[in-house]
PDB file of N, CA and C in Angstrom:
ATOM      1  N   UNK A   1     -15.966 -38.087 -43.671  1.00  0.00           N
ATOM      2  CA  UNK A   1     -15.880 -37.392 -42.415  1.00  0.00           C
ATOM      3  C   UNK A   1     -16.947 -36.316 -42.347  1.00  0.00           C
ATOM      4  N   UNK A   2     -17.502 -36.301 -41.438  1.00  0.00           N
ATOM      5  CA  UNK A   2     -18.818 -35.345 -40.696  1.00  0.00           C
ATOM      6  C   UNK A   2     -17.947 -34.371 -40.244  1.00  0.00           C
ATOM      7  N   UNK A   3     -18.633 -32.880 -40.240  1.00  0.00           N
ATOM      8  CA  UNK A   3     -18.008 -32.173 -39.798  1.00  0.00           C
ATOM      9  C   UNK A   3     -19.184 -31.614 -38.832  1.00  0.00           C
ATOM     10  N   UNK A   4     -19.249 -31.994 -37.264  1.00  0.00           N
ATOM     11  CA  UNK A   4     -20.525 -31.635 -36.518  1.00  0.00           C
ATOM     12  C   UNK A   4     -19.783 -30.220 -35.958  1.00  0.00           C
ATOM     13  N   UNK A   5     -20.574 -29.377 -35.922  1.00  0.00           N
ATOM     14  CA  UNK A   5     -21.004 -27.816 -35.169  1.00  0.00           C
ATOM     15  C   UNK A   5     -19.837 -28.206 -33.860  1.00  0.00           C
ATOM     16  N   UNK A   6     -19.429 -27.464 -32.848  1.00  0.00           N
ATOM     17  CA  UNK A   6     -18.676 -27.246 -31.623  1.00  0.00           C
ATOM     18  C   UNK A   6     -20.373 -27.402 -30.359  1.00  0.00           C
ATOM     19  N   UNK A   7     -20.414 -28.095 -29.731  1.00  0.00           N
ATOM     20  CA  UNK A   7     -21.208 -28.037 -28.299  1.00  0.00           C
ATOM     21  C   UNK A   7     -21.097 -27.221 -27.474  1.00  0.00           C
ATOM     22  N   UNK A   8     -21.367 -26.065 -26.767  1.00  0.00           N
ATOM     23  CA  UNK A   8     -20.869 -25.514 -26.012  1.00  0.00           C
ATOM     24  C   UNK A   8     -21.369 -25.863 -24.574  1.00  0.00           C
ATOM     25  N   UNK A   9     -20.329 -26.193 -24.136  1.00  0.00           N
ATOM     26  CA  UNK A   9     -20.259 -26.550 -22.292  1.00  0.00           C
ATOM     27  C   UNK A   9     -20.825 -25.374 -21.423  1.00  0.00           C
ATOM     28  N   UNK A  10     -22.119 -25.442 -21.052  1.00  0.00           N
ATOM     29  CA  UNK A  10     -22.423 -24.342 -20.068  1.00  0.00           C
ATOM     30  C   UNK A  10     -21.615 -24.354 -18.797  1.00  0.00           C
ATOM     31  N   UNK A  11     -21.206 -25.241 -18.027  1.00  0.00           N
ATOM     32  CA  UNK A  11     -20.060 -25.077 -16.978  1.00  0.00           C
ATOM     33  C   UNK A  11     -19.046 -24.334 -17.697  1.00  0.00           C
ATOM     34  N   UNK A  12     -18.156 -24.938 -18.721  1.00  0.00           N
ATOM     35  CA  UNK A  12     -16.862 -24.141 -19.422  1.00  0.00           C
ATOM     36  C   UNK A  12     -17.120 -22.453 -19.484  1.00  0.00           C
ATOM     37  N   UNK A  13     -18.469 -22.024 -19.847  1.00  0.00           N
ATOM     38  CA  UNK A  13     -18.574 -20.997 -20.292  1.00  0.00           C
ATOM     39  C   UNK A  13     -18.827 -20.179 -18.822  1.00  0.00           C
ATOM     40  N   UNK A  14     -19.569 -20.544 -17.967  1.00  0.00           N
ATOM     41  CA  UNK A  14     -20.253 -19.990 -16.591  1.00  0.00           C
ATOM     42  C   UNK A  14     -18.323 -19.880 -16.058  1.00  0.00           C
ATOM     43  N   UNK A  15     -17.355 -20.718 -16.333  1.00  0.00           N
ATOM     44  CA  UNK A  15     -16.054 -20.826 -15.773  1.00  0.00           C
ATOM     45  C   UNK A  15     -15.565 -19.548 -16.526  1.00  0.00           C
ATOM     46  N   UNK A  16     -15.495 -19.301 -17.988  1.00  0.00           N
ATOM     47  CA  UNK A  16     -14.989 -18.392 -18.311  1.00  0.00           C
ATOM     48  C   UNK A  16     -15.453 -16.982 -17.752  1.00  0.00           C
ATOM     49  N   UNK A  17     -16.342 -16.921 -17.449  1.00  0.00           N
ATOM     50  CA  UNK A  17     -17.316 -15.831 -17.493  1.00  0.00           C
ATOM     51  C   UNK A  17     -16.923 -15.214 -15.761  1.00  0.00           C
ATOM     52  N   UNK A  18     -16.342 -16.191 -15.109  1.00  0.00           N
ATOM     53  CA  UNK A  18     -15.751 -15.685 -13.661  1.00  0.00           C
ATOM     54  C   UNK A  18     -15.941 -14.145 -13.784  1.00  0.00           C
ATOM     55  N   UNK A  19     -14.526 -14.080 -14.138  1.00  0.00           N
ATOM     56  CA  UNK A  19     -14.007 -13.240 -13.980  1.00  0.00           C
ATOM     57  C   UNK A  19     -13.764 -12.567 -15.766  1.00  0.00           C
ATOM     58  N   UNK A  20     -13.257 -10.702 -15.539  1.00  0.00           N
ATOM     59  CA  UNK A  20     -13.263 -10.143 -16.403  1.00  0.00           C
ATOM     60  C   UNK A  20     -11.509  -9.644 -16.873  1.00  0.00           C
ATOM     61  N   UNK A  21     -11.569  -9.774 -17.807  1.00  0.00           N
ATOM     62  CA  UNK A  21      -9.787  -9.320 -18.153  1.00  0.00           C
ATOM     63  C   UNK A  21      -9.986  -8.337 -17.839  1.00  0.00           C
ATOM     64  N   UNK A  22      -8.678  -7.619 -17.058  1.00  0.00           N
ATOM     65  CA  UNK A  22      -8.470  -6.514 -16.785  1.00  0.00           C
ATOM     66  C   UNK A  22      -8.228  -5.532 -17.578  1.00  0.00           C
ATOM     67  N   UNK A  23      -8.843  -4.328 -17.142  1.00  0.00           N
ATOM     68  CA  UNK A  23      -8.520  -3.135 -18.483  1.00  0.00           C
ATOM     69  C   UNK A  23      -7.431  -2.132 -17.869  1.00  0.00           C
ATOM     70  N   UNK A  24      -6.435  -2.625 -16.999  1.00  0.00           N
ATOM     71  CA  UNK A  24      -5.294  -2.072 -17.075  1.00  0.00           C
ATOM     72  C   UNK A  24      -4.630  -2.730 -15.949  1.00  0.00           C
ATOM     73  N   UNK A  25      -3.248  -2.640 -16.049  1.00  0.00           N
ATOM     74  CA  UNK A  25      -2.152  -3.480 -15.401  1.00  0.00           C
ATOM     75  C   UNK A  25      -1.538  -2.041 -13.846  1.00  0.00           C
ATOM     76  N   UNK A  26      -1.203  -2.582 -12.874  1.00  0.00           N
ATOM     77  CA  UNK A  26      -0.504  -1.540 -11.995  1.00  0.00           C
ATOM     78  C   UNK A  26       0.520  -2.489 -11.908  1.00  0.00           C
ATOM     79  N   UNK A  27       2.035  -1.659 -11.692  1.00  0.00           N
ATOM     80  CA  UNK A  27       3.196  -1.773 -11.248  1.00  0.00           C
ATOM     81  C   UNK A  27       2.998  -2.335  -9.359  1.00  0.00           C
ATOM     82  N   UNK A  28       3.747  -2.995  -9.211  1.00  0.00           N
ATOM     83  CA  UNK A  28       3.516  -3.909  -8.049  1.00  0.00           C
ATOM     84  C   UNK A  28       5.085  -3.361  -7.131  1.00  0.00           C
ATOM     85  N   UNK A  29       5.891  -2.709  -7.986  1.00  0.00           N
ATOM     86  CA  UNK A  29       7.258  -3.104  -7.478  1.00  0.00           C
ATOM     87  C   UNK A  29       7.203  -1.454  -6.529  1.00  0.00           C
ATOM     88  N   UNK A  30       7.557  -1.062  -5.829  1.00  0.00           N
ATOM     89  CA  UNK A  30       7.233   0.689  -5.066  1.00  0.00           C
ATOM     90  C   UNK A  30       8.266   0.448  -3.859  1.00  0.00           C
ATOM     91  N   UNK A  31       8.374   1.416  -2.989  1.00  0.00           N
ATOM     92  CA  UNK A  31       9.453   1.286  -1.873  1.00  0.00           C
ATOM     93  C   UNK A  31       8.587   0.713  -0.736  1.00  0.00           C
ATOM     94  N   UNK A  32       7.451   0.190  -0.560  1.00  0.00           N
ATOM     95  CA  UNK A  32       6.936  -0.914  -0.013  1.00  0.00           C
ATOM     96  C   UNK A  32       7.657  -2.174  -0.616  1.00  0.00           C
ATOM     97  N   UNK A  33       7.489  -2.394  -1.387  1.00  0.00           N
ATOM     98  CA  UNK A  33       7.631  -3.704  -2.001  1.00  0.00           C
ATOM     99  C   UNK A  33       9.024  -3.881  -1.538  1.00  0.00           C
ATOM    100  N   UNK A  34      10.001  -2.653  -1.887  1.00  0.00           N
ATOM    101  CA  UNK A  34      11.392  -3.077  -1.468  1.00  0.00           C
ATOM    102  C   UNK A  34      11.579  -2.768  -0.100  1.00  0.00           C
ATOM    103  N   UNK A  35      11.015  -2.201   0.685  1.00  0.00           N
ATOM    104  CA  UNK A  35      11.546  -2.983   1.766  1.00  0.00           C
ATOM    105  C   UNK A  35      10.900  -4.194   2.462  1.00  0.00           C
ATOM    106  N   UNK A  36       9.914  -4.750   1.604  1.00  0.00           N
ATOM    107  CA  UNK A  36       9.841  -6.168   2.047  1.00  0.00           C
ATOM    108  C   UNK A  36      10.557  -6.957   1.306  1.00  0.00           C
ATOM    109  N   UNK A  37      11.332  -6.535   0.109  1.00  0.00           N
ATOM    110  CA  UNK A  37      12.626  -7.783  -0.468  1.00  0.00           C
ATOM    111  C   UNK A  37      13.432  -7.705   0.848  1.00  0.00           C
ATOM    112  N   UNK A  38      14.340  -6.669   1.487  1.00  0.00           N
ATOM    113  CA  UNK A  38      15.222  -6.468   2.374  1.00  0.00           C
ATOM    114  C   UNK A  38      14.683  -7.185   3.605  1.00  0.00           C
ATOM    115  N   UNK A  39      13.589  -6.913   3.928  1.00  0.00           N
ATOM    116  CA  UNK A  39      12.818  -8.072   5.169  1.00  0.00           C
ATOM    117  C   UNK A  39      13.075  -9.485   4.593  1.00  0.00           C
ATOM    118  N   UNK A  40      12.977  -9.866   3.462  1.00  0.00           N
ATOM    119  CA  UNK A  40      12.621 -11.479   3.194  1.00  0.00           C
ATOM    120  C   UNK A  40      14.419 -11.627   3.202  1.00  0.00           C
ATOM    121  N   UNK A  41      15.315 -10.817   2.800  1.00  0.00           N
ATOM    122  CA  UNK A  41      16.452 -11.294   2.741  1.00  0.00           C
ATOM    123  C   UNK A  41      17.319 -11.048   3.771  1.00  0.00           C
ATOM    124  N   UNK A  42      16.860 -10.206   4.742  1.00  0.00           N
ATOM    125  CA  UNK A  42      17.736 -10.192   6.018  1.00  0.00           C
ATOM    126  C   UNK A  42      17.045 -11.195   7.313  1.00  0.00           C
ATOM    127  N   UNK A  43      15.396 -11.089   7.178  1.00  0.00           N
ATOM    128  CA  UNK A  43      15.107 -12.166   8.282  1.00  0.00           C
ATOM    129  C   UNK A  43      14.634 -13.735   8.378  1.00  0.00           C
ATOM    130  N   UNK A  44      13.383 -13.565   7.037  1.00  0.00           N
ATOM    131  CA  UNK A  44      12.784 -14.650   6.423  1.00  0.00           C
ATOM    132  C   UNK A  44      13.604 -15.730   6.167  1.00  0.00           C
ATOM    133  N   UNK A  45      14.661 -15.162   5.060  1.00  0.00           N
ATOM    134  CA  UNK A  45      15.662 -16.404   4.277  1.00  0.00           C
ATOM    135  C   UNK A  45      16.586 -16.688   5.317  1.00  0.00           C
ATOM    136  N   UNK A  46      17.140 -16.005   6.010  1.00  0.00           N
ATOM    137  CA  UNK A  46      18.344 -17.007   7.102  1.00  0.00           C
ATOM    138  C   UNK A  46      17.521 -17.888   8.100  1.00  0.00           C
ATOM    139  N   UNK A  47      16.364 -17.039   8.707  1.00  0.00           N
ATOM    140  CA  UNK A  47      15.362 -18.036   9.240  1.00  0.00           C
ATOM    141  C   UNK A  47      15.082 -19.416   9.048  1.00  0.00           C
ATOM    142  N   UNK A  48      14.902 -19.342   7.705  1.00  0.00           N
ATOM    143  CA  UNK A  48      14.555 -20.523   7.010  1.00  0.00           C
ATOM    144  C   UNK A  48      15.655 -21.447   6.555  1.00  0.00           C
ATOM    145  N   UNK A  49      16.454 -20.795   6.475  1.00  0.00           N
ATOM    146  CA  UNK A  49      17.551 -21.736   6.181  1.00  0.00           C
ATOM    147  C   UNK A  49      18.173 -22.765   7.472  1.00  0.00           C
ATOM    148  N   UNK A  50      17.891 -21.804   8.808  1.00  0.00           N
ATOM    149  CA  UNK A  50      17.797 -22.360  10.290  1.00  0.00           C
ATOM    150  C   UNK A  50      17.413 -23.489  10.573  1.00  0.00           C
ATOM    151  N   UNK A  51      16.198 -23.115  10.086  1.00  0.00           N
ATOM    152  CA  UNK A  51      15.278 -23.988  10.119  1.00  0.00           C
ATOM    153  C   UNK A  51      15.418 -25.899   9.001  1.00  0.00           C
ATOM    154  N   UNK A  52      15.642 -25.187   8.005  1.00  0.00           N
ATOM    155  CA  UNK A  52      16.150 -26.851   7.282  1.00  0.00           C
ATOM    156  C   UNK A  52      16.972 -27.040   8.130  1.00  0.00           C
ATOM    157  N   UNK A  53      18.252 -26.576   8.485  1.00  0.00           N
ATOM    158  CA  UNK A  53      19.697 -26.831   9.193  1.00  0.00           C
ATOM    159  C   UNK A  53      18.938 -27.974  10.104  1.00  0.00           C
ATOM    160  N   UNK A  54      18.489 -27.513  11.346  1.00  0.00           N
ATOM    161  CA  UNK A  54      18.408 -27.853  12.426  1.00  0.00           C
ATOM    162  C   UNK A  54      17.332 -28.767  12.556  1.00  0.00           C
ATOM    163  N   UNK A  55      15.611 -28.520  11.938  1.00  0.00           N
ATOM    164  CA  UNK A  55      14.688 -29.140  12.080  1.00  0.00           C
ATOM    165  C   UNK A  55      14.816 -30.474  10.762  1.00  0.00           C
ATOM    166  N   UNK A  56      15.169 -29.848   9.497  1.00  0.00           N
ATOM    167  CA  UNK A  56      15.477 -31.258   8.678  1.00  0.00           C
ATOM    168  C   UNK A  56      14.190 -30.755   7.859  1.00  0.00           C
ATOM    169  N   UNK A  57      13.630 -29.711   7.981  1.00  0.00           N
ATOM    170  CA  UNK A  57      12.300 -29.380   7.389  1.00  0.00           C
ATOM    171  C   UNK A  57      12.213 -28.086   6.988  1.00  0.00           C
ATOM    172  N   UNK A  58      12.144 -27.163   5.712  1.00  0.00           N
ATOM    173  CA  UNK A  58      11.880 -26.039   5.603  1.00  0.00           C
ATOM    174  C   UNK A  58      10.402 -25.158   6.479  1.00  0.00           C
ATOM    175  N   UNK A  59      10.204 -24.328   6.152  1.00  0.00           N
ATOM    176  CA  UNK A  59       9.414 -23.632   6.409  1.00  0.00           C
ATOM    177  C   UNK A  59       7.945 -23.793   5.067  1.00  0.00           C
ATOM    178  N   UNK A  60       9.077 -23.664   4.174  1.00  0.00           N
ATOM    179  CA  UNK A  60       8.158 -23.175   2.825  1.00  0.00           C
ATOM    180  C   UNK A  60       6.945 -22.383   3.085  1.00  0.00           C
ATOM    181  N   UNK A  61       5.767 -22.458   2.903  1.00  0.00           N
ATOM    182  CA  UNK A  61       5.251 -21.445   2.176  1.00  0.00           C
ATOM    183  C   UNK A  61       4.383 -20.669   3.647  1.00  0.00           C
ATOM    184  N   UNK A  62       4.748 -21.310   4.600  1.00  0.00           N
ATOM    185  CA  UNK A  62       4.569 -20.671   5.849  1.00  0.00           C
ATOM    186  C   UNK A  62       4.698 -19.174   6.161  1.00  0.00           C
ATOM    187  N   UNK A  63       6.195 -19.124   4.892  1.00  0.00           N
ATOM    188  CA  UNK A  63       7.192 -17.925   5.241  1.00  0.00           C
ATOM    189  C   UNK A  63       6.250 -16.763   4.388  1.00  0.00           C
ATOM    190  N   UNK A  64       5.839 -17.116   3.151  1.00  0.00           N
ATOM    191  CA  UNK A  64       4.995 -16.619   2.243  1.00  0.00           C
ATOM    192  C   UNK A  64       3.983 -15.951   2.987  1.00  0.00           C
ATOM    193  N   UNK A  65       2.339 -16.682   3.420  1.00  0.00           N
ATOM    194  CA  UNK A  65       2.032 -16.092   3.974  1.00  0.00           C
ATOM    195  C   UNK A  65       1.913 -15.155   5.204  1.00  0.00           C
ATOM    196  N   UNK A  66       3.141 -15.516   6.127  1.00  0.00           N
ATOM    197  CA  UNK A  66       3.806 -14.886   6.787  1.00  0.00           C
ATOM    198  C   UNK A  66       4.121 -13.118   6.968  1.00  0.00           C
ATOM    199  N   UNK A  67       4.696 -13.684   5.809  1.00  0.00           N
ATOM    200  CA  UNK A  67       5.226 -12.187   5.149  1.00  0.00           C
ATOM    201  C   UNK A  67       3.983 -10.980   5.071  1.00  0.00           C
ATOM    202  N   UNK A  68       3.570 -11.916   4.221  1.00  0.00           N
ATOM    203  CA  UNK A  68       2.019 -10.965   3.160  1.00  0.00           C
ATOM    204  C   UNK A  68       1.584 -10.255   4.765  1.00  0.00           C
ATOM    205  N   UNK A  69       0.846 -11.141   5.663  1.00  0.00           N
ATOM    206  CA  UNK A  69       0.262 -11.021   6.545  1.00  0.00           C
ATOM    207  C   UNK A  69       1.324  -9.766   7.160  1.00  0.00           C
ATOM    208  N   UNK A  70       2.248  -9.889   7.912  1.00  0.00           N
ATOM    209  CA  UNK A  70       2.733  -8.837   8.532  1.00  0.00           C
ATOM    210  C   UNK A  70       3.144  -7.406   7.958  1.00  0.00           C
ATOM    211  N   UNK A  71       2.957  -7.438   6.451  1.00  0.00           N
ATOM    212  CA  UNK A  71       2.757  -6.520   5.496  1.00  0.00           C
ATOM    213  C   UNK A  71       1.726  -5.538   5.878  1.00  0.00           C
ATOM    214  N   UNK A  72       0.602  -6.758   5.621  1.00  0.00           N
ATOM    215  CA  UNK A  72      -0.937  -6.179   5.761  1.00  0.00           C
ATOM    216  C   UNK A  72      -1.355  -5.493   6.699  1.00  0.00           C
ATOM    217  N   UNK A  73      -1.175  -6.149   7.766  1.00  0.00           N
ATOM    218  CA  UNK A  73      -0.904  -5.443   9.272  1.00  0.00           C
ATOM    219  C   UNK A  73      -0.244  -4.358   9.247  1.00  0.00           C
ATOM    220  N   UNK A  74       1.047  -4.185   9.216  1.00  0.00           N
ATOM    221  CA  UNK A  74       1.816  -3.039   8.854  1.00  0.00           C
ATOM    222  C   UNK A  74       1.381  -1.926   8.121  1.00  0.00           C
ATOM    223  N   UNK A  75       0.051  -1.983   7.046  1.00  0.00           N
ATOM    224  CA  UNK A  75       0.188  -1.254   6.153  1.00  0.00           C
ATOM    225  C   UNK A  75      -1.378  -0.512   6.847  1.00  0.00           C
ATOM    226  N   UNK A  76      -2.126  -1.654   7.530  1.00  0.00           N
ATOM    227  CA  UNK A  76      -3.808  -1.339   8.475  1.00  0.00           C
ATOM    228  C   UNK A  76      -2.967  -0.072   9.498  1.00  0.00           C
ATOM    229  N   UNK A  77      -1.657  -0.199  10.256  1.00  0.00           N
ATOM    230  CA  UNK A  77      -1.532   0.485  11.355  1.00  0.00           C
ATOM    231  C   UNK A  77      -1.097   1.459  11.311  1.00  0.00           C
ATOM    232  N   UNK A  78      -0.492   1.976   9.883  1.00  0.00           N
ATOM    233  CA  UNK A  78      -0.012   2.676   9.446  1.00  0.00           C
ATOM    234  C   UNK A  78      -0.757   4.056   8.384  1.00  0.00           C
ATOM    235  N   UNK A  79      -2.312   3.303   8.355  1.00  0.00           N
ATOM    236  CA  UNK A  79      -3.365   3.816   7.275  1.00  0.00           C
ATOM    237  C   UNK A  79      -3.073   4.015   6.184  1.00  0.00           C
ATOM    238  N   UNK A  80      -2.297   2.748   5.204  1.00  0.00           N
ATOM    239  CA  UNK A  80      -2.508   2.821   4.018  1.00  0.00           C
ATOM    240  C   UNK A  80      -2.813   1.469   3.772  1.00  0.00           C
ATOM    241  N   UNK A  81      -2.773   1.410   2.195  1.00  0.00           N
ATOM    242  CA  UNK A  81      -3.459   0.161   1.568  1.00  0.00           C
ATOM    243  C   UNK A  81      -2.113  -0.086   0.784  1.00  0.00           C
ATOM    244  N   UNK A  82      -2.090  -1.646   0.922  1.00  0.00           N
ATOM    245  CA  UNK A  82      -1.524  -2.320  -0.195  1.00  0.00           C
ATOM    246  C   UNK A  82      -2.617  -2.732  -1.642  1.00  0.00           C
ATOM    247  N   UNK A  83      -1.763  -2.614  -2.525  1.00  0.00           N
ATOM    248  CA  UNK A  83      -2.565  -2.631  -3.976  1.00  0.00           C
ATOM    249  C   UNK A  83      -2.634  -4.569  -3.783  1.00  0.00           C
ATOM    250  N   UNK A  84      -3.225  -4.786  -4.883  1.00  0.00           N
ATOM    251  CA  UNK A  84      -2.912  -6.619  -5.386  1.00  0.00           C
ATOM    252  C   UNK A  84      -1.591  -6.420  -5.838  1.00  0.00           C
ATOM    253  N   UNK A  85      -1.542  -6.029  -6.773  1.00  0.00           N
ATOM    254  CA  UNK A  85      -0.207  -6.155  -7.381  1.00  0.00           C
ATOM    255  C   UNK A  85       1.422  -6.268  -5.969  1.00  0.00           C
ATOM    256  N   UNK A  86       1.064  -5.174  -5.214  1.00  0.00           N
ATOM    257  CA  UNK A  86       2.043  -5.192  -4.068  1.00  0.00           C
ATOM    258  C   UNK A  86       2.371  -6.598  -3.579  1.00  0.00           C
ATOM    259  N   UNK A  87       0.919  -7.178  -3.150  1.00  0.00           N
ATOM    260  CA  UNK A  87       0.809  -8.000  -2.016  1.00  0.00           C
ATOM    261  C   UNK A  87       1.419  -9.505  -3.466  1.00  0.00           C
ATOM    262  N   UNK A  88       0.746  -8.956  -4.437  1.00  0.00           N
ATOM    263  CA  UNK A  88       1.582 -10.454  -5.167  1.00  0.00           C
ATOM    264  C   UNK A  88       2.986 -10.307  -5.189  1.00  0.00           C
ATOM    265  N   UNK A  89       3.880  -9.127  -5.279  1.00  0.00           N
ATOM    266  CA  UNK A  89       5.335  -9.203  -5.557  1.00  0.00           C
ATOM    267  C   UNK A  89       6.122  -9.689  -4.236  1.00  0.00           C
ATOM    268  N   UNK A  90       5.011  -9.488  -3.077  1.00  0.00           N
ATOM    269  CA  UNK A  90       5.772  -9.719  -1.624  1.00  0.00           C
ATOM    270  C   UNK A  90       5.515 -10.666  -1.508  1.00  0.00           C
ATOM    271  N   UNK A  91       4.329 -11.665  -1.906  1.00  0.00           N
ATOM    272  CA  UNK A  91       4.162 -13.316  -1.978  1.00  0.00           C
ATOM    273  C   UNK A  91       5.079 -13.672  -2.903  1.00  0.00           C
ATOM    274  N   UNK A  92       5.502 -13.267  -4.176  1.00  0.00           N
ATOM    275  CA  UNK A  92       6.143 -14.062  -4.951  1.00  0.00           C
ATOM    276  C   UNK A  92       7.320 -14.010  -4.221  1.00  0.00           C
ATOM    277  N   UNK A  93       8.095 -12.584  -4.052  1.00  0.00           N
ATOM    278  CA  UNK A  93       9.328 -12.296  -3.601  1.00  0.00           C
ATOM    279  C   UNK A  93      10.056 -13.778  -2.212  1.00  0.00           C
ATOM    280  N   UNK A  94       8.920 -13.945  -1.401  1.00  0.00           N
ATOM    281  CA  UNK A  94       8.744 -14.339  -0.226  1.00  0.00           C
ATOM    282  C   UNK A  94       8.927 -16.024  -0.940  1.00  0.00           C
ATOM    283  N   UNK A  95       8.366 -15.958  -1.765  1.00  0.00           N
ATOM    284  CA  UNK A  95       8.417 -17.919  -2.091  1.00  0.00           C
ATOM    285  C   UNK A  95       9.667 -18.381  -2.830  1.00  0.00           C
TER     286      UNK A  95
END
């Protein structure tokens, strides 16, 4: 058995090279975040559940960006910023 050297893939590497690990993590969860759980669970989720009922078809991920979006808006008219971290817990929350 040959033991040949590793090749290195210039695509693989140009792929790794995207992007950079982050040198620190933010908390996503804040009283934004919760009152968009209370939005996804008082309007979103019965909505959607309506919606299978009657149409035979969820919403799915409609509701997701949905959400994010009227967040975003909410947060432009209001003059603040949502972080990433926010806007991922209200997409995840939302799916």
């Amino acid at each position: 058995m040959s033991t040949k050297p590793f090749k290195l893939d210039k695509e693989l590497e140009e792929y790794r090279n995207l992007m950079e690990v982050p040198s620190h993590f933010d908390d996503g969860f804040n009283f934004s975040s919760f009152f968009g759980a209370i939005f996804i669970s008082l309007v979103m989720i019965p909505g959607s559940i309506y919606m299978q009922l009657i149409a035979g078809s969820g919403i799915g991920g409609a509701a997701q960006w949905v959400t994010v979006i009227l967040f975003i808006e909410l947060a432009k008219r209001a003059n603040a910023t949502l972080k990433r971290a926010e806007i991922f817990i209200l997409f995840y929350m939302a799916g």
